[in-house]
C-alpha atoms as a PDB file:
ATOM      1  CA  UNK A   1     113.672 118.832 181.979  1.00  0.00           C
ATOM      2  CA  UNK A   2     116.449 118.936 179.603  1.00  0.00           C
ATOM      3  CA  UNK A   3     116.460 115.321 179.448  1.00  0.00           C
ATOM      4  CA  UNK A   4     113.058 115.140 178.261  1.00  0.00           C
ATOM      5  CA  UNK A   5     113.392 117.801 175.811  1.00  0.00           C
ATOM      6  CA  UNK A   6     116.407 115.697 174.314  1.00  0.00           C
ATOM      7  CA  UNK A   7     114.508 112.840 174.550  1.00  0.00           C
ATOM      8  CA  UNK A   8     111.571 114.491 172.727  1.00  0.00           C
ATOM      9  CA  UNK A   9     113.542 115.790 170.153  1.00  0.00           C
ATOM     10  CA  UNK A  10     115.460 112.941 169.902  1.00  0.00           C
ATOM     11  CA  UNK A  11     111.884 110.684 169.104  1.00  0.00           C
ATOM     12  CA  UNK A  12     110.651 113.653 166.179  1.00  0.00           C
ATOM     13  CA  UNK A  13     114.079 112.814 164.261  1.00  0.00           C
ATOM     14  CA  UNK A  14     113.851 109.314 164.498  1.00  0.00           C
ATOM     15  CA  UNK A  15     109.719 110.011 163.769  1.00  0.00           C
ATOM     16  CA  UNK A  16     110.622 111.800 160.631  1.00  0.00           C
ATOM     17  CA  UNK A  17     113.344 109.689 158.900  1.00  0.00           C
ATOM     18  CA  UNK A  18     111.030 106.782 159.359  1.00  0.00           C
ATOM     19  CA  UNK A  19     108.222 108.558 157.320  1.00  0.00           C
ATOM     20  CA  UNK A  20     111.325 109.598 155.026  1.00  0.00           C
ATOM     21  CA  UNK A  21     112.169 106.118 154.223  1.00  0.00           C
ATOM     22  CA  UNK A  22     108.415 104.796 154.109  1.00  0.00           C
ATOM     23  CA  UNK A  23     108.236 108.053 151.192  1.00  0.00           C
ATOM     24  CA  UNK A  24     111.275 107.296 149.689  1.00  0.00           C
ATOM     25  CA  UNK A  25     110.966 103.619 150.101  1.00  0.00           C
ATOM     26  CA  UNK A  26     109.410 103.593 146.051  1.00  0.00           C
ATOM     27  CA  UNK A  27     112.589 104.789 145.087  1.00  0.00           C
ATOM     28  CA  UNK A  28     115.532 103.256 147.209  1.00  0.00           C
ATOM     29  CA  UNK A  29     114.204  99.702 146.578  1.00  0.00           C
ATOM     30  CA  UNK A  30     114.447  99.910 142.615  1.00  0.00           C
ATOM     31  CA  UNK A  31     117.852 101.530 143.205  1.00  0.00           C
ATOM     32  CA  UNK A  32     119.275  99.330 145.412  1.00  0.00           C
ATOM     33  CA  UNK A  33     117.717  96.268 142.956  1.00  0.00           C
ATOM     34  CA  UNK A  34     119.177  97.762 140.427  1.00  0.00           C
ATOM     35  CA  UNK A  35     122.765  96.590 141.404  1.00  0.00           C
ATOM     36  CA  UNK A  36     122.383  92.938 141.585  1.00  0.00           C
ATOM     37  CA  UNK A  37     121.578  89.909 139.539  1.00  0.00           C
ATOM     38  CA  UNK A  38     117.853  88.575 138.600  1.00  0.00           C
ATOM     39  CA  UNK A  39     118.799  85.597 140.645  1.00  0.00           C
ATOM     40  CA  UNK A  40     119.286  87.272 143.481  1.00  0.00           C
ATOM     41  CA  UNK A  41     116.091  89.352 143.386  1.00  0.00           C
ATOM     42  CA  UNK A  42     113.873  86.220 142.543  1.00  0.00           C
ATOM     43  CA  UNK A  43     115.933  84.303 145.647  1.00  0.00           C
ATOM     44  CA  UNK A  44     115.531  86.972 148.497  1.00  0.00           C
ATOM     45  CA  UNK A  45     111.880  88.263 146.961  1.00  0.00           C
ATOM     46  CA  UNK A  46     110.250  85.005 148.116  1.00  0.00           C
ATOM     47  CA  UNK A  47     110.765  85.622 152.117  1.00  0.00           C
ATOM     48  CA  UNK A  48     111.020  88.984 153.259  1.00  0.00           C
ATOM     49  CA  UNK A  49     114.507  89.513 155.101  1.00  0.00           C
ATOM     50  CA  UNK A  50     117.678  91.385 155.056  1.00  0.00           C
ATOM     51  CA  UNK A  51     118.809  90.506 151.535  1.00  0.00           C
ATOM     52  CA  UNK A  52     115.594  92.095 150.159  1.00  0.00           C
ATOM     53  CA  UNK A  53     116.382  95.460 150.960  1.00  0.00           C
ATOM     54  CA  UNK A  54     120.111  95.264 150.909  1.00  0.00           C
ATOM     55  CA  UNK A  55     121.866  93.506 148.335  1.00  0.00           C
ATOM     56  CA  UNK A  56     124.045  90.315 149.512  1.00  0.00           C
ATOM     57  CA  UNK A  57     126.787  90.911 146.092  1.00  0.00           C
ATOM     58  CA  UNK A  58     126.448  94.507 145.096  1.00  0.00           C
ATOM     59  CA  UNK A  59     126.496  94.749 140.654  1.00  0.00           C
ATOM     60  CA  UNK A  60     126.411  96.937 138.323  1.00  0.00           C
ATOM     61  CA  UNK A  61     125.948  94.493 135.740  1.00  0.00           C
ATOM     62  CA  UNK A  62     122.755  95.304 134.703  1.00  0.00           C
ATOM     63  CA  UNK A  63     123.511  99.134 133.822  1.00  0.00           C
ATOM     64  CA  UNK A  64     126.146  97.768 131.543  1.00  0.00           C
ATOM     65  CA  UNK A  65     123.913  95.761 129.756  1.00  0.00           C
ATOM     66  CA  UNK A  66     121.687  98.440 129.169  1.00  0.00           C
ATOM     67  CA  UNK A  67     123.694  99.859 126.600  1.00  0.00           C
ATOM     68  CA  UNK A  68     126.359  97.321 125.376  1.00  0.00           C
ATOM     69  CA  UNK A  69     123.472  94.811 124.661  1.00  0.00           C
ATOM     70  CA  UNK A  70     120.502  96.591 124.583  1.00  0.00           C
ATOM     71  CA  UNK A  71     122.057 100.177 122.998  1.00  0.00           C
ATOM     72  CA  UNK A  72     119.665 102.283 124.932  1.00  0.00           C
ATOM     73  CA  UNK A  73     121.161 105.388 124.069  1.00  0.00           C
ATOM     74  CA  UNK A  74     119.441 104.899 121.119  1.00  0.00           C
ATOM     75  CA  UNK A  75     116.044 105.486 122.838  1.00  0.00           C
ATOM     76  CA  UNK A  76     117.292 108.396 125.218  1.00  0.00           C
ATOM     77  CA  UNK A  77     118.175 110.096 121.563  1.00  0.00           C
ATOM     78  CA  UNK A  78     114.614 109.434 120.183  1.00  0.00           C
ATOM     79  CA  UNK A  79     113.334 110.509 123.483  1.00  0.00           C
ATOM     80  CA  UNK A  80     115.582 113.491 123.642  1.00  0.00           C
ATOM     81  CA  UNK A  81     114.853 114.547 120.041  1.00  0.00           C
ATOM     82  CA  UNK A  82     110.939 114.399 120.309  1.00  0.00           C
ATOM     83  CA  UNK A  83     110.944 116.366 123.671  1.00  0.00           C
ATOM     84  CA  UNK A  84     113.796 118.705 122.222  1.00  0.00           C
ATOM     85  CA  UNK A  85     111.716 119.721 119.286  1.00  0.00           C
ATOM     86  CA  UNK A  86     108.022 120.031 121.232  1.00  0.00           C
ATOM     87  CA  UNK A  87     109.391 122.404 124.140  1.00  0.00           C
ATOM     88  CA  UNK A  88     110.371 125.532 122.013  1.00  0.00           C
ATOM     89  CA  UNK A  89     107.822 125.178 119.728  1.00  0.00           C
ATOM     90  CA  UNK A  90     104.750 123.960 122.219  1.00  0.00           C
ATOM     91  CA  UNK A  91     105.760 127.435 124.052  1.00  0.00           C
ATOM     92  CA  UNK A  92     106.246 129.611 121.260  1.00  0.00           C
ATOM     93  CA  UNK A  93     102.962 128.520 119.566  1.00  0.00           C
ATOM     94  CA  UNK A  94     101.174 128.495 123.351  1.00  0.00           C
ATOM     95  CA  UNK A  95     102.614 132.170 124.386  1.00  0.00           C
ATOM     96  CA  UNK A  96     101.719 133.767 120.995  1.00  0.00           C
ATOM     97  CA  UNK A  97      98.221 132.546 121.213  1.00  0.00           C
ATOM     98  CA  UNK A  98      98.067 133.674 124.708  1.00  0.00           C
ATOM     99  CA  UNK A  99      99.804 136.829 123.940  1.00  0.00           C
ATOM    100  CA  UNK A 100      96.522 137.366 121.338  1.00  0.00           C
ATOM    101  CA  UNK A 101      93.608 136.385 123.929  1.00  0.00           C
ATOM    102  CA  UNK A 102      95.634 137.932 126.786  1.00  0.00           C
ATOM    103  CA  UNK A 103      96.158 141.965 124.522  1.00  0.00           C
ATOM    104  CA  UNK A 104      93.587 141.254 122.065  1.00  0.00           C
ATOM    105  CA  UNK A 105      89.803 141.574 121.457  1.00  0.00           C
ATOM    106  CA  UNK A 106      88.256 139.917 118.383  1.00  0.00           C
ATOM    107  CA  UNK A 107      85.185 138.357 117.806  1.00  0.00           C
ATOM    108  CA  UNK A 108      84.243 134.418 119.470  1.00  0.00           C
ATOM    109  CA  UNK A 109      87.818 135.148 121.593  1.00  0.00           C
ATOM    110  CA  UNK A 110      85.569 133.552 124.785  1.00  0.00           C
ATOM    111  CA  UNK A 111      83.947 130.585 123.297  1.00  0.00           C
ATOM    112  CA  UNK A 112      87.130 130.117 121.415  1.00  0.00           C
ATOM    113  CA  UNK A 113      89.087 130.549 124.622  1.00  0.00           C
ATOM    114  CA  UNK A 114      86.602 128.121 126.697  1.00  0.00           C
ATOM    115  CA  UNK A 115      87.372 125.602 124.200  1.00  0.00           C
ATOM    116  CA  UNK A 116      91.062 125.431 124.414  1.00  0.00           C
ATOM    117  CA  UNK A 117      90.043 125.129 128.234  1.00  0.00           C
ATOM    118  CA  UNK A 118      88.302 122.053 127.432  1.00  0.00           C
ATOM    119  CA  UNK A 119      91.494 120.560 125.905  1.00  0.00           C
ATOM    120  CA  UNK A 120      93.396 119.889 128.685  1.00  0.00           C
ATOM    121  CA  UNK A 121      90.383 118.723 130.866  1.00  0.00           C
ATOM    122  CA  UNK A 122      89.994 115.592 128.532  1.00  0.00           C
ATOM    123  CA  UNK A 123      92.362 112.922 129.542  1.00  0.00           C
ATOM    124  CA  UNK A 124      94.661 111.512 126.699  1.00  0.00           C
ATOM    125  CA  UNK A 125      92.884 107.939 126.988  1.00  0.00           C
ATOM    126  CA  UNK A 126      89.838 109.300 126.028  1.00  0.00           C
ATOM    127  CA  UNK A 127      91.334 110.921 122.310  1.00  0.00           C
ATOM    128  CA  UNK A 128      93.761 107.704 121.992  1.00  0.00           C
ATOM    129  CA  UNK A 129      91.914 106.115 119.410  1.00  0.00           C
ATOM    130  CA  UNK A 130      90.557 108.775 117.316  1.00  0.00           C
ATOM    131  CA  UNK A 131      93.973 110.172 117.387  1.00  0.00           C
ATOM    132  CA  UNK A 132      95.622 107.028 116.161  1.00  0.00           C
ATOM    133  CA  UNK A 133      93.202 106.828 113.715  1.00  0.00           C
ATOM    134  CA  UNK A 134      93.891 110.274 112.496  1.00  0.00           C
ATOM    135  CA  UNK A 135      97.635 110.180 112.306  1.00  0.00           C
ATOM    136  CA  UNK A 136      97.208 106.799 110.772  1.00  0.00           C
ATOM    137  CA  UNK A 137      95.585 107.800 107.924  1.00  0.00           C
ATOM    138  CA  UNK A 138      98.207 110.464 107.217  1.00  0.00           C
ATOM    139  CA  UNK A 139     100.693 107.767 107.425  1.00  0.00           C
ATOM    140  CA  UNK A 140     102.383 108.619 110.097  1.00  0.00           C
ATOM    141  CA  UNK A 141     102.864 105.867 112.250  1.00  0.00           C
ATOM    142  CA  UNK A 142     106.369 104.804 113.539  1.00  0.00           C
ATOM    143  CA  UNK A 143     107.170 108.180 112.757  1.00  0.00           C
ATOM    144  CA  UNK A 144     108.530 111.205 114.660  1.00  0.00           C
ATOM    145  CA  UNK A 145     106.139 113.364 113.395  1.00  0.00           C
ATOM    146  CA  UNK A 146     103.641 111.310 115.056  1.00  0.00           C
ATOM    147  CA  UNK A 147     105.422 111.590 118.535  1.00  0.00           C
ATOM    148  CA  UNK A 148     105.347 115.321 117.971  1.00  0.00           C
ATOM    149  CA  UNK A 149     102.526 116.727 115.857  1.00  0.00           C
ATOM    150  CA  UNK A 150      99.604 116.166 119.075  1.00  0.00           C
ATOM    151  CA  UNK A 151     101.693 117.611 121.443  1.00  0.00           C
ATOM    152  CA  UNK A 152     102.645 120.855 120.214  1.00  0.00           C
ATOM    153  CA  UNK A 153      99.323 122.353 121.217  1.00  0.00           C
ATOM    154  CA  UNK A 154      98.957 122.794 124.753  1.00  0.00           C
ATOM    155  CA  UNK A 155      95.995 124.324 126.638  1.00  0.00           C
ATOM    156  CA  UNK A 156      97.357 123.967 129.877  1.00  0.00           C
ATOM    157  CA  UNK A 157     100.610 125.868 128.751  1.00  0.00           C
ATOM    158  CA  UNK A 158      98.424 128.292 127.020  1.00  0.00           C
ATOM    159  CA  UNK A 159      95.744 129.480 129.610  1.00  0.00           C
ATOM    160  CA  UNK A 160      99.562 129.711 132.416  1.00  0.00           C
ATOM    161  CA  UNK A 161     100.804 132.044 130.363  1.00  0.00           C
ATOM    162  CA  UNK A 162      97.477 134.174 129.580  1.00  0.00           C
ATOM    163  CA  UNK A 163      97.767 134.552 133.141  1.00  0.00           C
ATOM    164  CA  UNK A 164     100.766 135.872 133.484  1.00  0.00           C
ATOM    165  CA  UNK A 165     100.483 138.202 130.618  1.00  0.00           C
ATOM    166  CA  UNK A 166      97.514 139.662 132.593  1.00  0.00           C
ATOM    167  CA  UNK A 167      99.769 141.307 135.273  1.00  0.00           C
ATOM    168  CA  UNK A 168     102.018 142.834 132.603  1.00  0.00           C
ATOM    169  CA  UNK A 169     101.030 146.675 132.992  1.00  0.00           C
ATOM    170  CA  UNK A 170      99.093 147.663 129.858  1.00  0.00           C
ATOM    171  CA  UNK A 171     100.948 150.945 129.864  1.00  0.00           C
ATOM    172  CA  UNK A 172     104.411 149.172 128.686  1.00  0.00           C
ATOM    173  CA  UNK A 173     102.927 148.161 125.776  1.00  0.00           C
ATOM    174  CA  UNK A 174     101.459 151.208 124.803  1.00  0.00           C
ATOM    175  CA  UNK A 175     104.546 152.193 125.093  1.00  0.00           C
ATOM    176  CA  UNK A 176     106.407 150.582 122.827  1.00  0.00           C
ATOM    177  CA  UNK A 177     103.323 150.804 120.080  1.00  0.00           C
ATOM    178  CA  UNK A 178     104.034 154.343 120.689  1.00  0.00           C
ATOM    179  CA  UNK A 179     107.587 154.253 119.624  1.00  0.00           C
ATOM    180  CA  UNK A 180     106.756 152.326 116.530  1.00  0.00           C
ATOM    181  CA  UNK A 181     107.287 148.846 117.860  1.00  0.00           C
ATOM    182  CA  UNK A 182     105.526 145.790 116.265  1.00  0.00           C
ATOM    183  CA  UNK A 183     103.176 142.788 117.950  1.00  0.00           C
ATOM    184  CA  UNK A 184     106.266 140.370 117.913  1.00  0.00           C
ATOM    185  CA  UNK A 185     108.700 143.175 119.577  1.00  0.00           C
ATOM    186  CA  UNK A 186     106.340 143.895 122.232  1.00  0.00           C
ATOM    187  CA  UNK A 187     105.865 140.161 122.710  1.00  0.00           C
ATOM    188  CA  UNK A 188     109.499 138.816 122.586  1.00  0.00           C
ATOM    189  CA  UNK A 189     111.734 141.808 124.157  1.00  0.00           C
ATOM    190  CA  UNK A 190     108.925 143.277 126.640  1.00  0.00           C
ATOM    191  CA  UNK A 191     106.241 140.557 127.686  1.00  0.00           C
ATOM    192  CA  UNK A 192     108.170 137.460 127.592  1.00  0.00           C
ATOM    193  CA  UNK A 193     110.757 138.892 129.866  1.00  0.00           C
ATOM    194  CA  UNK A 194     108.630 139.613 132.463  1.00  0.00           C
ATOM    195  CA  UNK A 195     106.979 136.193 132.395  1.00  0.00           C
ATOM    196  CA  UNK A 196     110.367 133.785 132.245  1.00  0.00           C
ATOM    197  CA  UNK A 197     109.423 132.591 135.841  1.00  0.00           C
ATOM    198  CA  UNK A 198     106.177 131.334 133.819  1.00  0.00           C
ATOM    199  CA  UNK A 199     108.541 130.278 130.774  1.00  0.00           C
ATOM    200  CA  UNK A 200     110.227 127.958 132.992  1.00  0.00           C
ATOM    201  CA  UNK A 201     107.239 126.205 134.819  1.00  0.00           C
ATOM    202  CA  UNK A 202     106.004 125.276 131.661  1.00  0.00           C
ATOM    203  CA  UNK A 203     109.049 124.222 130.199  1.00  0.00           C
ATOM    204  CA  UNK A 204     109.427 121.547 133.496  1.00  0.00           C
ATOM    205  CA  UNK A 205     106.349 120.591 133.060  1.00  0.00           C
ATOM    206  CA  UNK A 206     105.943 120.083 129.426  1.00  0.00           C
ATOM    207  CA  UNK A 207     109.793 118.010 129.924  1.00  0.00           C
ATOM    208  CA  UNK A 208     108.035 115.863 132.358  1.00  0.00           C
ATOM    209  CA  UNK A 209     105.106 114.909 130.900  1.00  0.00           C
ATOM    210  CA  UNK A 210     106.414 113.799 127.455  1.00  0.00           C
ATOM    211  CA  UNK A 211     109.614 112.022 128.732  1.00  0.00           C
ATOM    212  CA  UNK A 212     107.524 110.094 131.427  1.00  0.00           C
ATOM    213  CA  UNK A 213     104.808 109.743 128.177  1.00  0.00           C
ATOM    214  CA  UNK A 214     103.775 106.607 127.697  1.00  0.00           C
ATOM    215  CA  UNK A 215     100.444 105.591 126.059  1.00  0.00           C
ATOM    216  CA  UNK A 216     100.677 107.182 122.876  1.00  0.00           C
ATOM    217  CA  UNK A 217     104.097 106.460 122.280  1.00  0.00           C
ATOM    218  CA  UNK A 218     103.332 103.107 122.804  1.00  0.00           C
ATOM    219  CA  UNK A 219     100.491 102.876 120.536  1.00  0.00           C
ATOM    220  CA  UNK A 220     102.161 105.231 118.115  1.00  0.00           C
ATOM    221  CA  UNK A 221     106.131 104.579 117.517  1.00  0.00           C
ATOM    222  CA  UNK A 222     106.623 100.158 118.110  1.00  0.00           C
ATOM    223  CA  UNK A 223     109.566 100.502 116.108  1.00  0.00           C
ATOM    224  CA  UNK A 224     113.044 100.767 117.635  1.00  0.00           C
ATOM    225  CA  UNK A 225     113.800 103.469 115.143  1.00  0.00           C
ATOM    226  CA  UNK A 226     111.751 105.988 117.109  1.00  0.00           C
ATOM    227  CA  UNK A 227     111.037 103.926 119.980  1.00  0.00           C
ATOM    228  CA  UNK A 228     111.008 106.724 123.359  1.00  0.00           C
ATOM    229  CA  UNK A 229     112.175 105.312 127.045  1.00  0.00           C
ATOM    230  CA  UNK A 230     109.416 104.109 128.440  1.00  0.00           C
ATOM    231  CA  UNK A 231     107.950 101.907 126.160  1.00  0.00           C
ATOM    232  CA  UNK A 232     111.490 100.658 125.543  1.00  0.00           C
ATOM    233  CA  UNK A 233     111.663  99.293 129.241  1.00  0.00           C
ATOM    234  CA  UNK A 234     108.803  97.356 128.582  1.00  0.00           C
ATOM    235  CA  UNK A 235     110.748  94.986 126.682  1.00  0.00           C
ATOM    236  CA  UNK A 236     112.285  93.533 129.399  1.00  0.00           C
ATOM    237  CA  UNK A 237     109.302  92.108 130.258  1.00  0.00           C
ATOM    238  CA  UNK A 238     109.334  89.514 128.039  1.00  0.00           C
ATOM    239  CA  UNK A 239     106.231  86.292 127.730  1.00  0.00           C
ATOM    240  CA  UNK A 240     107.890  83.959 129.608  1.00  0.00           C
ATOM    241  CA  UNK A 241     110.264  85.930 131.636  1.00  0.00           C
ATOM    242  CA  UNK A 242     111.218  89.197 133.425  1.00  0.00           C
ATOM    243  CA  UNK A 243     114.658  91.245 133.819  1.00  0.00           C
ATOM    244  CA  UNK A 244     113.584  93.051 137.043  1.00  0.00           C
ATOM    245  CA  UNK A 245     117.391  94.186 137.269  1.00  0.00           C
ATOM    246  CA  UNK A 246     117.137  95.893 133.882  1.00  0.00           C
ATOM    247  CA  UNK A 247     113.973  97.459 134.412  1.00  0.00           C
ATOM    248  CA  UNK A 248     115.135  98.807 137.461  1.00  0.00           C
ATOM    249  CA  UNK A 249     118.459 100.428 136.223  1.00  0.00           C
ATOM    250  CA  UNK A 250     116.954 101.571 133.147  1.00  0.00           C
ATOM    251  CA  UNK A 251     113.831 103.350 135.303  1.00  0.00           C
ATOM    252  CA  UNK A 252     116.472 104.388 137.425  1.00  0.00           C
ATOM    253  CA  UNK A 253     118.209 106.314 134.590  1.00  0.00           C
ATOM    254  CA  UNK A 254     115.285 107.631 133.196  1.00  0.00           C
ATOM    255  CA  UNK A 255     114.003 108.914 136.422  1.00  0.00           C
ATOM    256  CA  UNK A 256     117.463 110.929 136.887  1.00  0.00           C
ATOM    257  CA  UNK A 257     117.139 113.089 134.001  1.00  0.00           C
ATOM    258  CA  UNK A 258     113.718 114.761 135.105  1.00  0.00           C
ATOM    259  CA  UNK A 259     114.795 115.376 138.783  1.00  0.00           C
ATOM    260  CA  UNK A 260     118.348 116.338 137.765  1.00  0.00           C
ATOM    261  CA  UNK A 261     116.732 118.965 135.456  1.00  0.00           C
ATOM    262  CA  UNK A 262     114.042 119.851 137.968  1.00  0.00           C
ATOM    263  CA  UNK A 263     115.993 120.292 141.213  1.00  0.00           C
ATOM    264  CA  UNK A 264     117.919 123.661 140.038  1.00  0.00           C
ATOM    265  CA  UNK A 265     114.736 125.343 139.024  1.00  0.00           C
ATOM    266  CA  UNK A 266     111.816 124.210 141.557  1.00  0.00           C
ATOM    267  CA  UNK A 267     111.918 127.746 143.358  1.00  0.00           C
ATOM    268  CA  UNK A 268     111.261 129.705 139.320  1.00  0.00           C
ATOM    269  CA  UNK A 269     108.959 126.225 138.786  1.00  0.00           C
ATOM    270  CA  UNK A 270     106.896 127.278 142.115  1.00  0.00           C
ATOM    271  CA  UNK A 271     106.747 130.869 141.898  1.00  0.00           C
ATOM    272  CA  UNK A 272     106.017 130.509 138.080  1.00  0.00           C
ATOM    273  CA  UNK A 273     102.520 128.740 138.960  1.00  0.00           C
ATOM    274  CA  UNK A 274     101.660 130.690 141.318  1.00  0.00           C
ATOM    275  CA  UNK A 275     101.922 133.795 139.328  1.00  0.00           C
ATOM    276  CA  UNK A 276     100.300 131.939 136.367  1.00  0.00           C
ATOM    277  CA  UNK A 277      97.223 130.738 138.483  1.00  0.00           C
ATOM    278  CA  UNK A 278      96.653 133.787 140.593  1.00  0.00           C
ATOM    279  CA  UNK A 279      94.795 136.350 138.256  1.00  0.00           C
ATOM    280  CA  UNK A 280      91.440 135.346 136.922  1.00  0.00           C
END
């Protein structure tokens, strides 16, 4: 009996790091690629065998290249400054308007309210055009401003944290009105403490979305001077030729900053949607 329990046991592990490598298997292979040559990739990529999982001369050529050839800092610093400069202000501007519809009554607050809705229902592909248009008129383009200006307002971001400002108990803020305090008091040093598990799921999620951004910087900023990341990696696939070993190391490093930010905060990430998505 205790043999076949072993045995049982023994068949769910091996069971569930199989399905653990077939998940992770998008990931390892662009790792492990990333340390060796083009040559070897285009060799071993041919015929499947051993070489085209595991690397036969191990390199980290490629990640070195990155930056003494290619100076790719240069686009994590564009990348860094655009994303730097729409998360405070994409959840100041979101909060305060949600503070208003969340403690306020005025008049056209729920077609005005349905219509921020609407915002982040329509898919950026749809507004790409119009939107270039638009910021190319104001001259714009190749720009930071142009990187930044259409993301600040966020409607996702906005209805989270009306959410979470409707289980903050009315009677704290009459409170403080009672005691003399003004809108911004009562919405910086009593509301927005009680909603930082919120602050931080939005903060994650606005990071990933505009460092994993792709479209509109593409159409937007072509110029290395505020070229982001990802459209940057899509040099290396050039007319008549493709560096699969830079695109990998340079994905690979651009992947790391997202889940090395994410990891330490899932738990506030998880528990700040649920409270944000709970409350009609």
């Amino acid at each position: 009996m205790t043999l076949k329990k072993n045995l049982t046991r023994a068949l769910l592990v091996l069971g569930l790091l199989l399905i653990s490598v077939i998940a992770l298997f998008p990931i390892l292979y662009p790792l492990v690629s990333s340390f060796r040559t083009d040559q070897e990739i285009y060799q071993y990529n041919t015929v499947f065998q051993l070489h085209t999982l595991w690397p036969e001369h191990w390199t980290a050529e490629a990640y070195g290249a990155l930056f003494r050839d290619y100076h790719f800092e240069r686009f994590f610093l564009n990348t860094f400054l655009v994303v730097g400069v729409i998360l405070p202000v994409s959840v100041i501007m979101c909060s305060v308007a949600a503070y208003a519809f969340a403690f306020y009554h005025f008049r056209g607050q729920k077609p005005l309210y349905a219509l921020l809705l609407l915002t982040f229902m329509v898919p950026g592909e749809a507004i790409a055009l119009p939107l270039y248009q638009l910021i190319n008129g104001l001259g714009l383009v190749n720009t930071y401003s142009s990187l930044i200006l259409p993301s600040l307002a966020n409607g996702l971001t906005l209805f989270m944290y009306r959410q979470a400002f409707k289980d903050v108990p009315i009677s704290l803020l009459e409170a403080s009105d009672l005691d003399g305090a003004s809108w911004f008091t009562c919405y910086w040093h009593v509301v927005m403490p009680l909603c930082v598990p919120t602050t931080i799921a939005m903060c994650l999620m606005t990071f990933v979305n505009e460092w994993n951004n792709y479209l509109w910087p593409l159409l937007a900023a072509r110029k290395d001077a505020v070229k982001t990341i990802t459209v940057a990696i899509t040099a290396f696939k050039e007319e008549n030729v493709v560096h699969w070993n830079l695109i990998y190391s340079s994905s690979m490093i651009s992947a790391l900053i997202p889940v090395l930010l994410f990891l330490p905060f899932q738990k506030y990430f998880v528990s700040g949607i649920a409270s944000g998505s709970v409350k009609g």
